[in-house]
Each structure stands twice: as structure tokens, then as C-alpha cells.
N, C-alpha and C. Protein backbone atom coordinates (compact mmCIF):
# COMPACT_ATOMS: atom_id res chain seq x y z
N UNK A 1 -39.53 56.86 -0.31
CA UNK A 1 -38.30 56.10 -0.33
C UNK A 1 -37.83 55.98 -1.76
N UNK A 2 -36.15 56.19 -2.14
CA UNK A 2 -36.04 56.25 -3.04
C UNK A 2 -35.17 55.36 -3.24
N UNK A 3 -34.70 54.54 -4.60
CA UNK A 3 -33.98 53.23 -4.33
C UNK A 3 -32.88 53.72 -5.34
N UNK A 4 -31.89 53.21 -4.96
CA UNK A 4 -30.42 53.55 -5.64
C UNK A 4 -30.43 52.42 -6.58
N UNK A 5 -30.07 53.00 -7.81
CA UNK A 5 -29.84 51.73 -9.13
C UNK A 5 -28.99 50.68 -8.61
N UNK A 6 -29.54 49.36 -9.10
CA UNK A 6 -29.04 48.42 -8.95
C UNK A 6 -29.49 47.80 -7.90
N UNK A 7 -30.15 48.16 -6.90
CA UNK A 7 -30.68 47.42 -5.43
C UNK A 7 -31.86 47.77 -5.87
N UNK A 8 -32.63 46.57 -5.43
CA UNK A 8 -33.79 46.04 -5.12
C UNK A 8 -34.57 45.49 -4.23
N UNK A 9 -35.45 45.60 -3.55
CA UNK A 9 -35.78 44.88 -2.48
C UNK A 9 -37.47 44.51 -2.58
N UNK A 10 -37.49 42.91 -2.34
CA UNK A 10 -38.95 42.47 -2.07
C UNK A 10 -39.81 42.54 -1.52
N UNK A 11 -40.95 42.65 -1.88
CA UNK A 11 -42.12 42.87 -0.75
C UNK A 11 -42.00 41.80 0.25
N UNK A 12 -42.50 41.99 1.18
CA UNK A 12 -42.41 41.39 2.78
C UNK A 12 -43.43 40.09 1.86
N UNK A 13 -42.61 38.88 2.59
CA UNK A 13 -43.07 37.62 2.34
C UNK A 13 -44.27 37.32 3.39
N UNK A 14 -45.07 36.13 2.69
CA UNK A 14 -46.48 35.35 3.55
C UNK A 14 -45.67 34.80 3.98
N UNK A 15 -46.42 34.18 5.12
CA UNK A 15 -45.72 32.84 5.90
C UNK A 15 -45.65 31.15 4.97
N UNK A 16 -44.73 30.23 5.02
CA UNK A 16 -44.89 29.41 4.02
C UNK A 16 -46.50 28.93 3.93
N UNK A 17 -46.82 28.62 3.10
CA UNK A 17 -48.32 27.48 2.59
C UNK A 17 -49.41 28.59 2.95
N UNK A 18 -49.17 29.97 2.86
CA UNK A 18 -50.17 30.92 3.06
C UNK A 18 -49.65 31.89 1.54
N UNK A 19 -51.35 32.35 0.88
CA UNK A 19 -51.04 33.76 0.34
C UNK A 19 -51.09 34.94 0.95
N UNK A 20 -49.96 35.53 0.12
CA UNK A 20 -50.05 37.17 0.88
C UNK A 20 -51.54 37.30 1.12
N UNK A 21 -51.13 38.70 2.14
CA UNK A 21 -52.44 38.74 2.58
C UNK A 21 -53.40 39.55 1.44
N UNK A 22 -54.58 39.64 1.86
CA UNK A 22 -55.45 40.05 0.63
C UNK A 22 -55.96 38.97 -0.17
N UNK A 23 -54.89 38.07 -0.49
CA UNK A 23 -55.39 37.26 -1.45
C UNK A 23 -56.59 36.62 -1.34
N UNK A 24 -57.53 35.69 -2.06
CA UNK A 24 -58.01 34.44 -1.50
C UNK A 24 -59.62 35.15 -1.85
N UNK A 25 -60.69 34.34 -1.56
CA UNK A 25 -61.96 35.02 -1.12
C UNK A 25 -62.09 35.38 0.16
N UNK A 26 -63.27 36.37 0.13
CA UNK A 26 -63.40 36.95 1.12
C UNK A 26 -64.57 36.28 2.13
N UNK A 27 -64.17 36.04 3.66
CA UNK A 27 -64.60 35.47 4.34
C UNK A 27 -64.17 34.01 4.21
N UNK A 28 -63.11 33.68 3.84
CA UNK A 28 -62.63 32.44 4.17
C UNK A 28 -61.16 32.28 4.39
N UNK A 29 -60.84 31.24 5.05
CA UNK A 29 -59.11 31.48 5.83
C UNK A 29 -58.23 31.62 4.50
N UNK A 30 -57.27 32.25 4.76
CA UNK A 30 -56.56 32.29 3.61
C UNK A 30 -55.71 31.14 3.47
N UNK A 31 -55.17 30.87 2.28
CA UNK A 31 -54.85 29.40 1.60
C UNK A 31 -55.92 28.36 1.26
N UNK A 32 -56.89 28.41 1.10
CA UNK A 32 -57.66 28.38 1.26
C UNK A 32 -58.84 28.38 0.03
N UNK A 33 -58.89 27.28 -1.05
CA UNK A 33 -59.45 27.79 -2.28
C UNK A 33 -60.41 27.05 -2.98
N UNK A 34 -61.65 28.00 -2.80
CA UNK A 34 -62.66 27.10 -3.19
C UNK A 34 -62.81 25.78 -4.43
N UNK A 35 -63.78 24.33 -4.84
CA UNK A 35 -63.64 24.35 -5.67
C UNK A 35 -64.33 24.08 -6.85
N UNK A 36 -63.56 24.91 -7.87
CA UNK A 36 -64.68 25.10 -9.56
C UNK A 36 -65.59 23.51 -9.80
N UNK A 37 -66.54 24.25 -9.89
CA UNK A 37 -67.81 23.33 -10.30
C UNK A 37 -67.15 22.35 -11.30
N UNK A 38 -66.87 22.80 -11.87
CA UNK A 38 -66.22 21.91 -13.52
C UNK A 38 -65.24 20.79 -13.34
N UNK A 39 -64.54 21.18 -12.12
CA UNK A 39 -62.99 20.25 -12.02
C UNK A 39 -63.95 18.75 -11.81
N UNK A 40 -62.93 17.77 -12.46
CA UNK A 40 -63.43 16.19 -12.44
C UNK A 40 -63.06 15.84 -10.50
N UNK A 41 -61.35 16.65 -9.71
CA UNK A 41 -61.17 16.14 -9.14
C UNK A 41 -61.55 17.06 -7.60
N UNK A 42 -62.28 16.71 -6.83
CA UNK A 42 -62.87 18.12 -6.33
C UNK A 42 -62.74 17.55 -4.51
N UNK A 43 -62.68 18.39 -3.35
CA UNK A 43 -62.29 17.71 -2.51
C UNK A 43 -63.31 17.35 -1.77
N UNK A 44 -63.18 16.03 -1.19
CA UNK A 44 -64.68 15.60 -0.42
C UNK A 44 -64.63 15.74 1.10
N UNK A 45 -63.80 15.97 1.58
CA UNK A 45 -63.36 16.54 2.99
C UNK A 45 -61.55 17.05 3.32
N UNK A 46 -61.46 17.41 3.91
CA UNK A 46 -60.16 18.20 4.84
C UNK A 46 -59.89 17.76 5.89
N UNK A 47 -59.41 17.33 6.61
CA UNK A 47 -58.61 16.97 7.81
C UNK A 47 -57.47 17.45 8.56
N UNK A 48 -57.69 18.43 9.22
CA UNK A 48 -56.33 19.03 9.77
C UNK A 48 -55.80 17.91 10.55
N UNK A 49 -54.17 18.27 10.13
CA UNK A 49 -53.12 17.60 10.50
C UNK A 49 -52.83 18.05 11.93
N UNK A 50 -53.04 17.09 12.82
CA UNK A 50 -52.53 18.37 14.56
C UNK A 50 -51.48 18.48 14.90
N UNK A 51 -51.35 20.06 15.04
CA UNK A 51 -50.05 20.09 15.34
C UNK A 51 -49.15 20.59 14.27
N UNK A 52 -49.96 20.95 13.31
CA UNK A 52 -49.50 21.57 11.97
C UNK A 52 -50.11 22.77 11.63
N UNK A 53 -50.30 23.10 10.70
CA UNK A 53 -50.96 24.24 9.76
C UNK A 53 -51.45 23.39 8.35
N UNK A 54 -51.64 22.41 8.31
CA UNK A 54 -51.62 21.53 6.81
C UNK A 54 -53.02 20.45 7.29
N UNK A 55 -53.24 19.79 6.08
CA UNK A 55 -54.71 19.56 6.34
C UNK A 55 -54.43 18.15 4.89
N UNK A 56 -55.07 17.35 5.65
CA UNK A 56 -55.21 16.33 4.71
C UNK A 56 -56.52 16.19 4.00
N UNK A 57 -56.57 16.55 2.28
CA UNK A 57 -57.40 16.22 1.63
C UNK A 57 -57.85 14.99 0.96
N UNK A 58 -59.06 14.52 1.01
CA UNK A 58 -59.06 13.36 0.43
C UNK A 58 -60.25 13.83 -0.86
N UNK A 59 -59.95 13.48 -2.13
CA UNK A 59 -60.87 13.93 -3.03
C UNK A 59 -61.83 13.03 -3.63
N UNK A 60 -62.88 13.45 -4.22
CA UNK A 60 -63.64 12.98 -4.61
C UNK A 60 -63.34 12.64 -6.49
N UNK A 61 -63.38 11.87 -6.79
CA UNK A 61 -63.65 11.36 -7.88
C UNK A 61 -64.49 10.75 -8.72
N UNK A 62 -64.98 11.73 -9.87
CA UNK A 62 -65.70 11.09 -10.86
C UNK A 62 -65.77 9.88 -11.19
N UNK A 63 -66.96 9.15 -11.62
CA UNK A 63 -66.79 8.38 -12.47
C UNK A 63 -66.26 8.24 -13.96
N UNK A 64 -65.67 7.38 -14.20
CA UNK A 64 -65.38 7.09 -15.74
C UNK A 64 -65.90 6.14 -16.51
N UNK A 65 -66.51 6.76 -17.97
CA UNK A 65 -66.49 5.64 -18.61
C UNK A 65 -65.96 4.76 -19.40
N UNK A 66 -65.98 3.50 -19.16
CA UNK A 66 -65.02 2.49 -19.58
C UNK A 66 -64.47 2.96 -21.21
N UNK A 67 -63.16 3.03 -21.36
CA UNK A 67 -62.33 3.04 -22.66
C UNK A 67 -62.65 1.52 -23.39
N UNK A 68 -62.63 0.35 -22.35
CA UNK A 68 -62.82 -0.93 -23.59
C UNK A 68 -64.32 -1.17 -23.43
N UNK A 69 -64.91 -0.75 -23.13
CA UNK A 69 -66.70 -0.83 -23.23
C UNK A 69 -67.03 0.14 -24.28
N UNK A 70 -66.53 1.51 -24.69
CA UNK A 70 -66.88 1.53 -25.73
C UNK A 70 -65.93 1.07 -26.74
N UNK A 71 -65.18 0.44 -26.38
CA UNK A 71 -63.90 -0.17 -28.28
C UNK A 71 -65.18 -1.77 -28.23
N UNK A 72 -65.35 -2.13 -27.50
CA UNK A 72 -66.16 -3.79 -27.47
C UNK A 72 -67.71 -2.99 -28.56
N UNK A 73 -68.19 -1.85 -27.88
CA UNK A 73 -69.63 -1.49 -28.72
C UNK A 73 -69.15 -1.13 -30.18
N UNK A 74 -68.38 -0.14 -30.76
CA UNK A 74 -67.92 0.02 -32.07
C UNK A 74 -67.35 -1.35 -32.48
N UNK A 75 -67.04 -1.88 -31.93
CA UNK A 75 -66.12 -3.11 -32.77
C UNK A 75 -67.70 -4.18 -33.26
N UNK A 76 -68.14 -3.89 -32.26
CA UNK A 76 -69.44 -5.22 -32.50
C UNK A 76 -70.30 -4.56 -33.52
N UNK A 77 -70.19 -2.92 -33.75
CA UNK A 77 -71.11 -2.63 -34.74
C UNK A 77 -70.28 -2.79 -36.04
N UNK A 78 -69.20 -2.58 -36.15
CA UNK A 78 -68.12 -2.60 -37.04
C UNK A 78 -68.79 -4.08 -37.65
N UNK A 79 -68.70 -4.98 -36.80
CA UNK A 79 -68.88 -6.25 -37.31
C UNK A 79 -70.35 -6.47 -37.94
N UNK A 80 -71.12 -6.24 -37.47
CA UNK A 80 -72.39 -6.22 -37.88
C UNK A 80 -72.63 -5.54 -39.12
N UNK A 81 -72.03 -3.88 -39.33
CA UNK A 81 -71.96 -3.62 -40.43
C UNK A 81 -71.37 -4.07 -41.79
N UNK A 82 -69.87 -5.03 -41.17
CA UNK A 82 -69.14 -5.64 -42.25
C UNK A 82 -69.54 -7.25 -42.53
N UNK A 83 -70.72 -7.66 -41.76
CA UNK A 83 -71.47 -8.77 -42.44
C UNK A 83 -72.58 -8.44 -43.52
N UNK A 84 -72.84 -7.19 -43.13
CA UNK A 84 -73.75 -7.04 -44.46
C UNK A 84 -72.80 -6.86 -45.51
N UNK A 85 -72.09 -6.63 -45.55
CA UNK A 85 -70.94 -6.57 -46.91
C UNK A 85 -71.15 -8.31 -47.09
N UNK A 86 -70.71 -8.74 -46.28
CA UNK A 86 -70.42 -10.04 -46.47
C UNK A 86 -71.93 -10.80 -47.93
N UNK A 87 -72.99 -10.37 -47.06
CA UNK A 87 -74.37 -10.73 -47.85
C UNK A 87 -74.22 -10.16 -49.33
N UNK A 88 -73.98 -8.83 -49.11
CA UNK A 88 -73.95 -7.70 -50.55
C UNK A 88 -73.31 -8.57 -51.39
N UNK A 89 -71.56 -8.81 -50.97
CA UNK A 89 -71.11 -9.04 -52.24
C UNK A 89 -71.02 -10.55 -52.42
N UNK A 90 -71.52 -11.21 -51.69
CA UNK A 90 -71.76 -12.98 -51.50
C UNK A 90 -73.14 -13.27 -52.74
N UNK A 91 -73.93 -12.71 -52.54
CA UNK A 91 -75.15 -12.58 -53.59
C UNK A 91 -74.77 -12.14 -55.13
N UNK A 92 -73.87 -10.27 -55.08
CA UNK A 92 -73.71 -9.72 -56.13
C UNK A 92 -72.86 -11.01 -56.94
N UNK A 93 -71.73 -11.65 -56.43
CA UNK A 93 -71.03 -12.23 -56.93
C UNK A 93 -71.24 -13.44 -57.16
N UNK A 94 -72.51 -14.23 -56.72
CA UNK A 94 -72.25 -15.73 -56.68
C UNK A 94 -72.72 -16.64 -58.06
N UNK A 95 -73.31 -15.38 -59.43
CA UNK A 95 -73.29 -16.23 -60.29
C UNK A 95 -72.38 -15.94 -61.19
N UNK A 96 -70.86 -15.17 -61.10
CA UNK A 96 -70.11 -14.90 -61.76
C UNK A 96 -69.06 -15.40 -61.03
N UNK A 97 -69.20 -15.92 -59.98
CA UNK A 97 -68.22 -17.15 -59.17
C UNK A 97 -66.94 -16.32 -58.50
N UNK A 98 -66.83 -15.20 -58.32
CA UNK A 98 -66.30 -14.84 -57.53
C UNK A 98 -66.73 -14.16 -56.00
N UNK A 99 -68.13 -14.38 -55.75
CA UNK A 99 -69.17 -14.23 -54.34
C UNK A 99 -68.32 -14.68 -53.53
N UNK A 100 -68.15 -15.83 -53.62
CA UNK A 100 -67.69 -16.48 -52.33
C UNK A 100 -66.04 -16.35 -51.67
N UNK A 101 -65.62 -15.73 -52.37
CA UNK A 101 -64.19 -15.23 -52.34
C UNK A 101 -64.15 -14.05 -51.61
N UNK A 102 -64.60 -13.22 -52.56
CA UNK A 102 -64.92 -11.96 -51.52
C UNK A 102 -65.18 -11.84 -50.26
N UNK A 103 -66.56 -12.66 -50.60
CA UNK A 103 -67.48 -12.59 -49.13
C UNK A 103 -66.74 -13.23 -48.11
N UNK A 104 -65.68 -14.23 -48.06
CA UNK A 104 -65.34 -15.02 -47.43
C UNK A 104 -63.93 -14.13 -47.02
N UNK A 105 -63.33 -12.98 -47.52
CA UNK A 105 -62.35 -12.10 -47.06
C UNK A 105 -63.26 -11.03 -46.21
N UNK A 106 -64.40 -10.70 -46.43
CA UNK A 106 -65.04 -10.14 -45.47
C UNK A 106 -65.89 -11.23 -44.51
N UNK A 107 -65.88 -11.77 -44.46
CA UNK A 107 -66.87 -12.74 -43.15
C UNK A 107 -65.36 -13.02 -42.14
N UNK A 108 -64.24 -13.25 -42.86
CA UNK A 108 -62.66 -12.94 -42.13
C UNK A 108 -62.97 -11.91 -41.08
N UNK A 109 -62.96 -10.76 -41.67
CA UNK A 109 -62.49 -9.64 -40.98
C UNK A 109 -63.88 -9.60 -40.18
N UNK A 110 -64.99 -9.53 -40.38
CA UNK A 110 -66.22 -9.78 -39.70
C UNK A 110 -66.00 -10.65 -38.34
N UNK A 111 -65.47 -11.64 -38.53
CA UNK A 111 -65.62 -12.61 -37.56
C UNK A 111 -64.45 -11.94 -36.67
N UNK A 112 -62.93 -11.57 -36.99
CA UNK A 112 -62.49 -11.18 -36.26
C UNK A 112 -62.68 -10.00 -35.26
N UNK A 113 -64.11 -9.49 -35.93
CA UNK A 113 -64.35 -7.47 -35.17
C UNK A 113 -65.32 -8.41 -34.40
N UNK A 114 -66.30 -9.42 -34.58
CA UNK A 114 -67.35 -9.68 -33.57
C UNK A 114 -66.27 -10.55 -32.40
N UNK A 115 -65.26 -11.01 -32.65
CA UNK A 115 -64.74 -12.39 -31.81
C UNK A 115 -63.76 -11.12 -30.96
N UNK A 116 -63.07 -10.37 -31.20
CA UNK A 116 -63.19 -9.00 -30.26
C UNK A 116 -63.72 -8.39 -29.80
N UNK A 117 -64.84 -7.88 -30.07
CA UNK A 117 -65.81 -7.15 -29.48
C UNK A 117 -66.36 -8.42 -27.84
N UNK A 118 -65.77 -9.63 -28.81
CA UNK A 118 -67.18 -9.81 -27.36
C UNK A 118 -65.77 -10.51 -26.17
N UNK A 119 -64.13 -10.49 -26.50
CA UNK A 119 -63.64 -10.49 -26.09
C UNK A 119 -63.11 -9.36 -24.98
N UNK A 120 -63.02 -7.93 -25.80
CA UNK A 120 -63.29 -6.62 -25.16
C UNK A 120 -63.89 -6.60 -24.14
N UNK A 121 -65.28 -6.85 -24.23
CA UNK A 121 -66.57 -6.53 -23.86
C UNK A 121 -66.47 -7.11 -22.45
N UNK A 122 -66.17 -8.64 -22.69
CA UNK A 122 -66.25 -9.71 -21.10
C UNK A 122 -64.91 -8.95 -20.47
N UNK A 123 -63.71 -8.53 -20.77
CA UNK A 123 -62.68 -7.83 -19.97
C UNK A 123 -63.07 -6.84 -19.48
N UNK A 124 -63.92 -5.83 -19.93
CA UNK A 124 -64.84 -4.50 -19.72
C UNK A 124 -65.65 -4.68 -18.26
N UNK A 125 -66.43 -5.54 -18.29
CA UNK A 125 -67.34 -5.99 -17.50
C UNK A 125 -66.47 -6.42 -16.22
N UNK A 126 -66.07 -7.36 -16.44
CA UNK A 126 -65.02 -7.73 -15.21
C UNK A 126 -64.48 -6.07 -14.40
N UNK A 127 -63.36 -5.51 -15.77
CA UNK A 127 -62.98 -3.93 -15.16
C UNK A 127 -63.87 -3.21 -14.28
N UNK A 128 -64.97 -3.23 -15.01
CA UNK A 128 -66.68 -2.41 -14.55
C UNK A 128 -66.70 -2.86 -13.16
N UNK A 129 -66.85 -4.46 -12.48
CA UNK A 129 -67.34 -5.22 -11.30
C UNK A 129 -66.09 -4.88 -10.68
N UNK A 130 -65.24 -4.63 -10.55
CA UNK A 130 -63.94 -4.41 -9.88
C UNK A 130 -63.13 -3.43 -9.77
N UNK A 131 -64.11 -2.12 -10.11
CA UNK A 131 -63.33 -0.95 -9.83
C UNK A 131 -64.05 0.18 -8.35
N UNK A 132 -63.25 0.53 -8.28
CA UNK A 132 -64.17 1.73 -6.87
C UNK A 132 -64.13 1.28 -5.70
N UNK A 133 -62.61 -0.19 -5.52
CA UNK A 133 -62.60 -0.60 -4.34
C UNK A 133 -61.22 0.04 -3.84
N UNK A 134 -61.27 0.66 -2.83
CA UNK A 134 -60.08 0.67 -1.47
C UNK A 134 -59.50 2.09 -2.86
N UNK A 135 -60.15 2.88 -2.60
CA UNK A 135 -59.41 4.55 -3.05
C UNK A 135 -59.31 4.49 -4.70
N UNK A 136 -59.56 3.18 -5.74
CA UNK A 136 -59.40 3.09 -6.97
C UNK A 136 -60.25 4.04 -7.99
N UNK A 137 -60.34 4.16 -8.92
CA UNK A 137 -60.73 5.08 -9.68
C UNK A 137 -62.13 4.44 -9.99
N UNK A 138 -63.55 4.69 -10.55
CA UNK A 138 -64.91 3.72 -10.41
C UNK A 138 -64.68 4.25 -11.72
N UNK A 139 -65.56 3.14 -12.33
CA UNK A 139 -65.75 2.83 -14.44
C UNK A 139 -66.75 3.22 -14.30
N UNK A 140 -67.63 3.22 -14.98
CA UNK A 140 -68.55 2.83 -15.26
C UNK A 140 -69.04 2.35 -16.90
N UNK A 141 -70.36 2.19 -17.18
CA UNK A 141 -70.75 1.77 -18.98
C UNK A 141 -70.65 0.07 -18.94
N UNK A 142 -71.24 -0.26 -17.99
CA UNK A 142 -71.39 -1.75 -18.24
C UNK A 142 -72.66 -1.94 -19.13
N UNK A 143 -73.60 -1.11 -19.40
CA UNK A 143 -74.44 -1.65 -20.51
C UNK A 143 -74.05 -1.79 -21.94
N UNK A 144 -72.87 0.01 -21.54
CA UNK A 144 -71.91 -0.06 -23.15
C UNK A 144 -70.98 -1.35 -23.45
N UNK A 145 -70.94 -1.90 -22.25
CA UNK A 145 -69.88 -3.85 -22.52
C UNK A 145 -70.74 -4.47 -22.99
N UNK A 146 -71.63 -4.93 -21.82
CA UNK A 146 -72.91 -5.71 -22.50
C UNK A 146 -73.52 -5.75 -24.44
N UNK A 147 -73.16 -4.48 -24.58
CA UNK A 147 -74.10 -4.03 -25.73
C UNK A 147 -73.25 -4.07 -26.44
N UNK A 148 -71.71 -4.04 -26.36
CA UNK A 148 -70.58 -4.49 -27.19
C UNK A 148 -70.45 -6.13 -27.67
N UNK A 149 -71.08 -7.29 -26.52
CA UNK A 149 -70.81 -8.41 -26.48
C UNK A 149 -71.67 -8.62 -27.28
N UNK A 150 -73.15 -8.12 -27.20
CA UNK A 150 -74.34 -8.68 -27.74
C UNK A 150 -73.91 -8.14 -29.35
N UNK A 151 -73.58 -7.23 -30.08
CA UNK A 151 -73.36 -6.74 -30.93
C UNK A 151 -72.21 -7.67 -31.35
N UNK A 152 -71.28 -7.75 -31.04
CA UNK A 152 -70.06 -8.47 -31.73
C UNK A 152 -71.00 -10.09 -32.24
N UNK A 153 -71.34 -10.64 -30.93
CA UNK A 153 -71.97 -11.97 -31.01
C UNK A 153 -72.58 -12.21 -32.27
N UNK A 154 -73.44 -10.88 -32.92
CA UNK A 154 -74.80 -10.76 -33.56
C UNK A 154 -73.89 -10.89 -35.06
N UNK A 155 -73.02 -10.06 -35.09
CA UNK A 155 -72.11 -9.51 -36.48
C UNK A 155 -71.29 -11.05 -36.78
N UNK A 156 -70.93 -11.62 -35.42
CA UNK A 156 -69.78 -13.22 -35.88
C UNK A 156 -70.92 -13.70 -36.27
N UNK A 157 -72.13 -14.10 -35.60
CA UNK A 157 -73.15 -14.98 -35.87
C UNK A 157 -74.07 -14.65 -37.87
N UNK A 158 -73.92 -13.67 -38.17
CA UNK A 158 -74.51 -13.11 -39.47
C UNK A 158 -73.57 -13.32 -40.53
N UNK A 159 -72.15 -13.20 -40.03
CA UNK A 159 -70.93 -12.88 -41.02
C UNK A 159 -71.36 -14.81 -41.57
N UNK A 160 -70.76 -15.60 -40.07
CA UNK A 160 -70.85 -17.17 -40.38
C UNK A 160 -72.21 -17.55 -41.14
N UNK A 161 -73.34 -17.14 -41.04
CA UNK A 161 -74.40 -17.33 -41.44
C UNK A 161 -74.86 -17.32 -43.08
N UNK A 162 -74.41 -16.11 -43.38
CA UNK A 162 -74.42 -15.27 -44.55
C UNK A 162 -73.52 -15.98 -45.56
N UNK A 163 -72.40 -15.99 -44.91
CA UNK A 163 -70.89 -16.98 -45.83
C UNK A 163 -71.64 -18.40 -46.11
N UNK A 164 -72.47 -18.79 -45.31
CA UNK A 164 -72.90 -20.20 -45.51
C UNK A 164 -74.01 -20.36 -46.75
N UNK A 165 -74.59 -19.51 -46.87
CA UNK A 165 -75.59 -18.72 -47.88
C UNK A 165 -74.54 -18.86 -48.99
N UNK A 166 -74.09 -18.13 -48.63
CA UNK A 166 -73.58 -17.70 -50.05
C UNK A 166 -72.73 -19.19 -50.94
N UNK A 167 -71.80 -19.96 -50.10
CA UNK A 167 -71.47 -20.96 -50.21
C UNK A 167 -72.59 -21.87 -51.03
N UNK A 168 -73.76 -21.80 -50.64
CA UNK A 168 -74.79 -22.52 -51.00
C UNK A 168 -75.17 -22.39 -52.50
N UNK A 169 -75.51 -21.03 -52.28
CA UNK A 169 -76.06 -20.55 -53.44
C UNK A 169 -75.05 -20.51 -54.88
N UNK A 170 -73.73 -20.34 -54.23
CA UNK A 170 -72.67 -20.66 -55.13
C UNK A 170 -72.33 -21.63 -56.07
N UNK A 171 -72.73 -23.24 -55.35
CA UNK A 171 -72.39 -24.40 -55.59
C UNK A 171 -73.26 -24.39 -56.64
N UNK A 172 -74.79 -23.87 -56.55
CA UNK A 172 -75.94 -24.37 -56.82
C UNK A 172 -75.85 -24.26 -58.93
């Protein structure tokens, strides 16, 4: 068959919600497509629709881990790390009388990363206990909350501690 310039004509169409034929793997209905190990969203059963050609999937979903369970764990280490500043320069400074100044702009910011963290952390937890109901998406990392709260707690509790030190040693 030879085609006159300018006309064109398409290959014979599948039926709608089907691939041409050939397509697909072999030994399974066509439209029809297996799925990759890797995908997060993968299907956990099929349900034909009766009376159709269409099929209701319902998928399976991964777990996730919580976004503010880990900001509550960095923030609480954040804090913990920026109370030892607090000690460092509370000591370096306290017989040239500017210790307590310093230290007291870092036991600030200290107190604010632990008084978040363990604010984070209790919203985390709650998120954590209240997800994976009625089709919702499931969290998970409630030890990463936990371990955010306990950490923030540890860094407010050292920053206040340390500042009080230093205060002391200042006066003295």
C-alpha cells in the first residue's frame, strides 16, 4: 500500500482503558501492570467494578517518618550543644566580667531550641497516636519525638543551670 503525500492514516486503535495489543507482560490481562518493588504507593487489592471493565484499587501505603519528630530531635540537640557554649564562655569570661553577658545571650537562644524541641516533640507524638485511622497516611518515629523532648528538656535544663553558675561565679 502506497500513501499519497499529505494523507495519513493511524494504526487501528485499542479499545478505551486497554493497551494495544502486544503490549503489557506476558501472561497477564492486558491493562494490566505489575507493581515496581520500589514504588512507596503500591496496590493492596483490585476490585472489579460490575458491570464495567474498571476495577477499584485501593493502595497500600508506606509508613512515614514524622517531619516534626525529627525537627523536636535536632532542635533538642541544637540545645544541648548550645548550653555547652553557654558553660565555655560563662567560665572563659567570668573574671574579665563579660561571662555572664555572653553566656546569658546563649542560655537565650538555648532555652528557646530546648522550649521547642520539647514543644515539637509533644505535637509529634500526639501526630504519631493519631495517624493510620479511616484511609489516613501512618507516621511513624515516636521514639525520634520522645528523644526530641528528652533532649530539648536536658539542653533548657543545662543552659538554666550553667547561667546560674556562671552568675555565681561572676559575683564572687
Amino acid at each position: 500500500m502506497t500513501q499519497q503525500p499529505g494523507s495519513w492514516s493511524a494504526p487501528p486503535a485499542a479499545p478505551y482503558g486497554q493497551p494495544p495489543s502486544g503490549q503489557g507482560p506476558p501472561g497477564q490481562a492486558p491493562g494490566v501492570m505489575p507493581p515496581k518493588s520500589n514504588e512507596l504507593w503500591t496496590p493492596a487489592r483490585v476490585e472489579p467494578v460490575p458491570g464495567t471493565g474498571f476495577g477499584l484499587v485501593q493502595l497500600r501505603v508506606t509508613p512515614i517518618t514524622s517531619g516534626l519528630a525529627v525537627g523536636a530531635m535536632i532542635a533538642g540537640i541544637a540545645s544541648i550543644l548550645v548550653s555547652t557554649l553557654v558553660l565555655c564562655f560563662g567560665i572563659a569570661g567570668s573574671s574579665d566580667g563579660w561571662g555572664g553577658w555572653v553566656a546569658g545571650a546563649f542560655a537565650l537562644l538555648s532555652v528557646l531550641l530546648g522550649g521547642g524541641a520539647v514543644g515539637v516533640g509533644l505535637v509529634a507524638r500526639r501526630l504519631i497516636s493519631r495517624s493510620g485511622r479511616s484511609g489516613r497516611v501512618r507516621f511513624t518515629g515516636n521514639g525520634i519525638a520522645v528523644a526530641g523532648v528528652w533532649c530539648g528538656g536536658a539542653g533548657l535544663g543545662i543552659a538554666v543551670l550553667t547561667l546560674l553558675l556562671v552568675v555565681v561565679l561572676q559575683s564572687s
